[in-house]
Structure formats: structure tokens, C-alpha cells
PDB file of N, CA and C in Angstrom:
ATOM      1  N   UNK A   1     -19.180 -12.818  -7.448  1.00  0.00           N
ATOM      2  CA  UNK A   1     -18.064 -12.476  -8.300  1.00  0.00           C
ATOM      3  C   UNK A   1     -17.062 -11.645  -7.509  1.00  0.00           C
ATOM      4  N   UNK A   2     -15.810 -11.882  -7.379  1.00  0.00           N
ATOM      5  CA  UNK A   2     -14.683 -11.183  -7.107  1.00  0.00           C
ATOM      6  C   UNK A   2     -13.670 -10.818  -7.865  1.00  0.00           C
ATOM      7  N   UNK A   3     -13.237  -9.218  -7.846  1.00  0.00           N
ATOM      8  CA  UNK A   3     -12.654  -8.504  -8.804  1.00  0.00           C
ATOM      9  C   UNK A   3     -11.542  -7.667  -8.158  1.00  0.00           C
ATOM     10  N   UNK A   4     -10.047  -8.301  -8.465  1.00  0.00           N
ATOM     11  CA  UNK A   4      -9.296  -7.347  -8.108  1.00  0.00           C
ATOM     12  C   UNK A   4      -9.709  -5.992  -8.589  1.00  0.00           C
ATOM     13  N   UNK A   5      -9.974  -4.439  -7.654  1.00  0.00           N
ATOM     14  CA  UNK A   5      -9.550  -3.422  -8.251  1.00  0.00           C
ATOM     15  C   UNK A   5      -8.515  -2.247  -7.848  1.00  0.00           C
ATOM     16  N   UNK A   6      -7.737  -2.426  -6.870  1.00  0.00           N
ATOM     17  CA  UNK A   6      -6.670  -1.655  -6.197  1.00  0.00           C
ATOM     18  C   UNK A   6      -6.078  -2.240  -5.285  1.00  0.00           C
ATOM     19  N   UNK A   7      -5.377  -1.765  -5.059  1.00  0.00           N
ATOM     20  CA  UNK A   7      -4.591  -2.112  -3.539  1.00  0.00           C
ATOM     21  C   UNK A   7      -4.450  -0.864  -2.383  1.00  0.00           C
ATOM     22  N   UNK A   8      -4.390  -1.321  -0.927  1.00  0.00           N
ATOM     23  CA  UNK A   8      -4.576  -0.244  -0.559  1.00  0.00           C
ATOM     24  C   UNK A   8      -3.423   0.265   0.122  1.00  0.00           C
ATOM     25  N   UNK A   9      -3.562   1.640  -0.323  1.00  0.00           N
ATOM     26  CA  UNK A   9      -1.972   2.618  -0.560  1.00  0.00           C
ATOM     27  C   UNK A   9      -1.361   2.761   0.577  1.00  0.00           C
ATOM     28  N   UNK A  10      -1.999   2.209   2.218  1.00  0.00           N
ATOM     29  CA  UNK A  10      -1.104   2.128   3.037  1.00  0.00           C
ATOM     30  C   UNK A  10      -0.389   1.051   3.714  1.00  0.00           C
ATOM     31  N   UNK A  11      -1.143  -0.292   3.464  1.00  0.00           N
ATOM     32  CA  UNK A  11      -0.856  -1.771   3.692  1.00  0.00           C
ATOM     33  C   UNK A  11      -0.346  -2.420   2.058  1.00  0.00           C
ATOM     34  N   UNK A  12      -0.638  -2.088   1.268  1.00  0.00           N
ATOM     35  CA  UNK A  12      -0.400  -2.695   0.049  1.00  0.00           C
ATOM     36  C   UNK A  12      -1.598  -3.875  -0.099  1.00  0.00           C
ATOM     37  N   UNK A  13      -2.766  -3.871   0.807  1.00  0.00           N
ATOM     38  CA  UNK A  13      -3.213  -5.351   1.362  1.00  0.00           C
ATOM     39  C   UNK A  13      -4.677  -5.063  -0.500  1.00  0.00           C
ATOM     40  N   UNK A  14      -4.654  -6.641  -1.017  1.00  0.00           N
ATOM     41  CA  UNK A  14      -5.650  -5.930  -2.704  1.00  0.00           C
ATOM     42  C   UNK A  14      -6.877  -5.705  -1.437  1.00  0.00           C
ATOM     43  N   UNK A  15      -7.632  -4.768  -2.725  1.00  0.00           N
ATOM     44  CA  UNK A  15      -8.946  -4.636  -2.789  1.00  0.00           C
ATOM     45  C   UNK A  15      -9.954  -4.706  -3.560  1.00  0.00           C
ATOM     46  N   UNK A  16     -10.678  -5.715  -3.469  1.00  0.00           N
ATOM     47  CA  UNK A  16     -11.755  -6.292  -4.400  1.00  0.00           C
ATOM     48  C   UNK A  16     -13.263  -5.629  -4.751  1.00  0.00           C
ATOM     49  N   UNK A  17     -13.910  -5.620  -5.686  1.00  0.00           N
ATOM     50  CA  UNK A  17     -15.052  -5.426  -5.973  1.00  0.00           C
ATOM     51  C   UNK A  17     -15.696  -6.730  -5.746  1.00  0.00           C
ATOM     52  N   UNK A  18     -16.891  -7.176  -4.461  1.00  0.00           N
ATOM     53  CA  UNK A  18     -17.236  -8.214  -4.339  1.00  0.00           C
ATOM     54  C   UNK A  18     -18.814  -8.052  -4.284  1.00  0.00           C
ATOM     55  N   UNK A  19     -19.453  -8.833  -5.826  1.00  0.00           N
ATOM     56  CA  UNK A  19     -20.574  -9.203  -6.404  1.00  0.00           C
ATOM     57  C   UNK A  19     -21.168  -7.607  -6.073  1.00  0.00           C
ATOM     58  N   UNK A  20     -20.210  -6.440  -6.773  1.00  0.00           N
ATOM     59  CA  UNK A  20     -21.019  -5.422  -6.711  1.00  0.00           C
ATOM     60  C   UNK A  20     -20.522  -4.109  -5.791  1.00  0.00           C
ATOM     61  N   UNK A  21     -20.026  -4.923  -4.761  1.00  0.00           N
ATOM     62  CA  UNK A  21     -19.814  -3.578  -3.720  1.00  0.00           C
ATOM     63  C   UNK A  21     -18.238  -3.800  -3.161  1.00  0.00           C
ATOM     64  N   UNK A  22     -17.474  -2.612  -3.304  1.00  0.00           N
ATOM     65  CA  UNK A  22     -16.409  -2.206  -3.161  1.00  0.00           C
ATOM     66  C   UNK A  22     -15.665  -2.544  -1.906  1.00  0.00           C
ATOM     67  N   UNK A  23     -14.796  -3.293  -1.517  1.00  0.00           N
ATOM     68  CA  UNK A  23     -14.679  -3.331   0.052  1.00  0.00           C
ATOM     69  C   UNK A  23     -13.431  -2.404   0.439  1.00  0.00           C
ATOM     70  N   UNK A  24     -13.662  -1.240   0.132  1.00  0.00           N
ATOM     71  CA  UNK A  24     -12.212  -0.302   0.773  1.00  0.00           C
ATOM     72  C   UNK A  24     -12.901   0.639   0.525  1.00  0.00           C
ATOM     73  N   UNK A  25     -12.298   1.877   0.976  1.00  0.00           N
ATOM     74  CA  UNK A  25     -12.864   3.478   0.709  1.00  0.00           C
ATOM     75  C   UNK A  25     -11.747   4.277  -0.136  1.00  0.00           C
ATOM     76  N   UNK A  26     -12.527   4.757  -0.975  1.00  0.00           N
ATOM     77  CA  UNK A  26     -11.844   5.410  -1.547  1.00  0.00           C
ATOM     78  C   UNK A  26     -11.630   6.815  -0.922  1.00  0.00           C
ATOM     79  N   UNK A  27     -10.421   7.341  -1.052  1.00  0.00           N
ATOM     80  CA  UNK A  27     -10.185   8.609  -0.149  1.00  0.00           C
ATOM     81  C   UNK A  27      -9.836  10.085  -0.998  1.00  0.00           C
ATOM     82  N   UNK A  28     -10.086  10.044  -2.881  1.00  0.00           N
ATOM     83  CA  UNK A  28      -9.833  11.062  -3.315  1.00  0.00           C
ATOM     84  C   UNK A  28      -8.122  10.969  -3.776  1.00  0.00           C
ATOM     85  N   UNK A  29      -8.358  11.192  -4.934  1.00  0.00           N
ATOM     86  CA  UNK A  29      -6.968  11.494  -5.855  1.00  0.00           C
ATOM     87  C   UNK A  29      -6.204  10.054  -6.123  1.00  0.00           C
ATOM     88  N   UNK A  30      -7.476   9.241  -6.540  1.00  0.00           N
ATOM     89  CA  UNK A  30      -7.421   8.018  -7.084  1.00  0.00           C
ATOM     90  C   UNK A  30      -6.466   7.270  -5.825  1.00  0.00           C
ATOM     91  N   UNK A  31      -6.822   7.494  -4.725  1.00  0.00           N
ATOM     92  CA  UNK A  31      -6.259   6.710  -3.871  1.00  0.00           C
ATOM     93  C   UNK A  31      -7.028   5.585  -3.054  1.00  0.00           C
ATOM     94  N   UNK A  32      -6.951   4.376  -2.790  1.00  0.00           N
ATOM     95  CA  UNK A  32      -7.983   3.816  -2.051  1.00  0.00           C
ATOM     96  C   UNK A  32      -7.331   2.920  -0.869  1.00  0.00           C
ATOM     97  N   UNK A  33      -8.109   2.648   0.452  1.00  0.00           N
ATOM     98  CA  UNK A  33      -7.042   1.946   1.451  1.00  0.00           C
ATOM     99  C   UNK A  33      -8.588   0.785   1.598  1.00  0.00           C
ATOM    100  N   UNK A  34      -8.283   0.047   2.570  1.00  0.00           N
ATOM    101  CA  UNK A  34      -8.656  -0.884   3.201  1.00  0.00           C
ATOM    102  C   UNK A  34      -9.104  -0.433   4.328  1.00  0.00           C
ATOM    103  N   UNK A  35     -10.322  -0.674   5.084  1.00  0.00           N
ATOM    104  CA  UNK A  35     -11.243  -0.502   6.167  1.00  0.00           C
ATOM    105  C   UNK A  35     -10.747  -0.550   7.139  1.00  0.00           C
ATOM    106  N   UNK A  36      -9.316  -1.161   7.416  1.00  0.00           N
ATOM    107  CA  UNK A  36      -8.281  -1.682   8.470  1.00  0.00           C
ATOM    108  C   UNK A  36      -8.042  -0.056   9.010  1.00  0.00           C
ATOM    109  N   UNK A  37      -7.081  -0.238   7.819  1.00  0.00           N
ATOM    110  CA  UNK A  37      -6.521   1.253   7.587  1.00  0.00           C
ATOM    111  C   UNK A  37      -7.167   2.501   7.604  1.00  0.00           C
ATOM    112  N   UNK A  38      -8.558   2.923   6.891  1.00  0.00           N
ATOM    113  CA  UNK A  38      -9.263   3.639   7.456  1.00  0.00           C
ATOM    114  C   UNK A  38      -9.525   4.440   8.636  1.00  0.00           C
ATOM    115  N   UNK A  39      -9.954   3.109   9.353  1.00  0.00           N
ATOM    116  CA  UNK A  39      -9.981   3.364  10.762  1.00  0.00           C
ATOM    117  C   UNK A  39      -8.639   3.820  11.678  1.00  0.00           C
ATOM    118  N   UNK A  40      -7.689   3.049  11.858  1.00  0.00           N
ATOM    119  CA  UNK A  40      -6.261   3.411  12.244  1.00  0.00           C
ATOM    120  C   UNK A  40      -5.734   4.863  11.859  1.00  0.00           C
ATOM    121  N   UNK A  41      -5.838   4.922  10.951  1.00  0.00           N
ATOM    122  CA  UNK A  41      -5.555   6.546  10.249  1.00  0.00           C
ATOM    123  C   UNK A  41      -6.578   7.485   9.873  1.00  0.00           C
ATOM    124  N   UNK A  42      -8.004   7.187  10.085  1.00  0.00           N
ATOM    125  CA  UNK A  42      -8.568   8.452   9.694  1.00  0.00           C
ATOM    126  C   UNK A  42      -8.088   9.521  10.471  1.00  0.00           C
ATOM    127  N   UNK A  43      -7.407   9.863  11.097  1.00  0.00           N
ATOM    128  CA  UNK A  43      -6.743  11.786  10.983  1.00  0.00           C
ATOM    129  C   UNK A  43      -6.017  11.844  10.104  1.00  0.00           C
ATOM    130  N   UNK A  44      -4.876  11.346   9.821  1.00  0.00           N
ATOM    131  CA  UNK A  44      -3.772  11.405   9.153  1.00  0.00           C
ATOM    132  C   UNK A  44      -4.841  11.523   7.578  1.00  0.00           C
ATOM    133  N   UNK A  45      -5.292  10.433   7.195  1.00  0.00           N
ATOM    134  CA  UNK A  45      -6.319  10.786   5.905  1.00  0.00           C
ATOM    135  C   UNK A  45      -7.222  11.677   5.680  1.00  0.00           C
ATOM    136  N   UNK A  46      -7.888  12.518   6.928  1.00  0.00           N
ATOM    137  CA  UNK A  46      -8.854  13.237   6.420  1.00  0.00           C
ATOM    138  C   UNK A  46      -7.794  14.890   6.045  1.00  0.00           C
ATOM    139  N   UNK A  47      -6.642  14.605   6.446  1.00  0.00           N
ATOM    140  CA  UNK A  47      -5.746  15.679   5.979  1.00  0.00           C
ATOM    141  C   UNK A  47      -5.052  15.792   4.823  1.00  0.00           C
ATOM    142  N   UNK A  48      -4.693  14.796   4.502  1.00  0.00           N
ATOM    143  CA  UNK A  48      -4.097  14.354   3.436  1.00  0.00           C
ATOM    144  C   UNK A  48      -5.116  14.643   1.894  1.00  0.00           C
ATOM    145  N   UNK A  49      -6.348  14.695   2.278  1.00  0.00           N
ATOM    146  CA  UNK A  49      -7.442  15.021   1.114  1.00  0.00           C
ATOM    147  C   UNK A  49      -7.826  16.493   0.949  1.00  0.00           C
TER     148      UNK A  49
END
């Protein structure tokens, strides 16, 4: 099963709930990015929280 549930707040790229498990991280204050993005910016994000 695949479930739009966000998009992620620095690519705009969706993010799905797939058969259960979330494929993006959520980063706090109802914000969530994509694994892409994650990686590329974890400094900039772990400040931002």
C-alpha cells in the first residue's frame, strides 16, 4: 500500500507511507524532508530544530 503523507519542505519532492513505513524523516515542528535532503543538509537541519 502507498500513501501520500507530506512533501518534503526542502525539494517539495511527496512523501509516502509505504505498506507501513515512512520513507522521509521527520525533523520536528511538523516538518518532514526526504532522505535526499537529509543527508545534503543535515547541519543546516540539526539547527534549525
Amino acid at each position: 500500500m502507498k500513501e501520500l503523507v507530506d512533501y518534503c519542505y526542502l525539494c517539495q519532492k511527496p512523501l509516502y507511507c509505504l505498506d507501513g513505513f515512512f520513507n522521509g524523516v521527520q525533523i520536528g515542528e511538523g516538518k518532514n524532508c526526504c532522505f535526499e535532503c537529509e543527508e545534503r543538509h543535515k547541519e543546516e537541519i540539526l539547527h534549525e530544530s
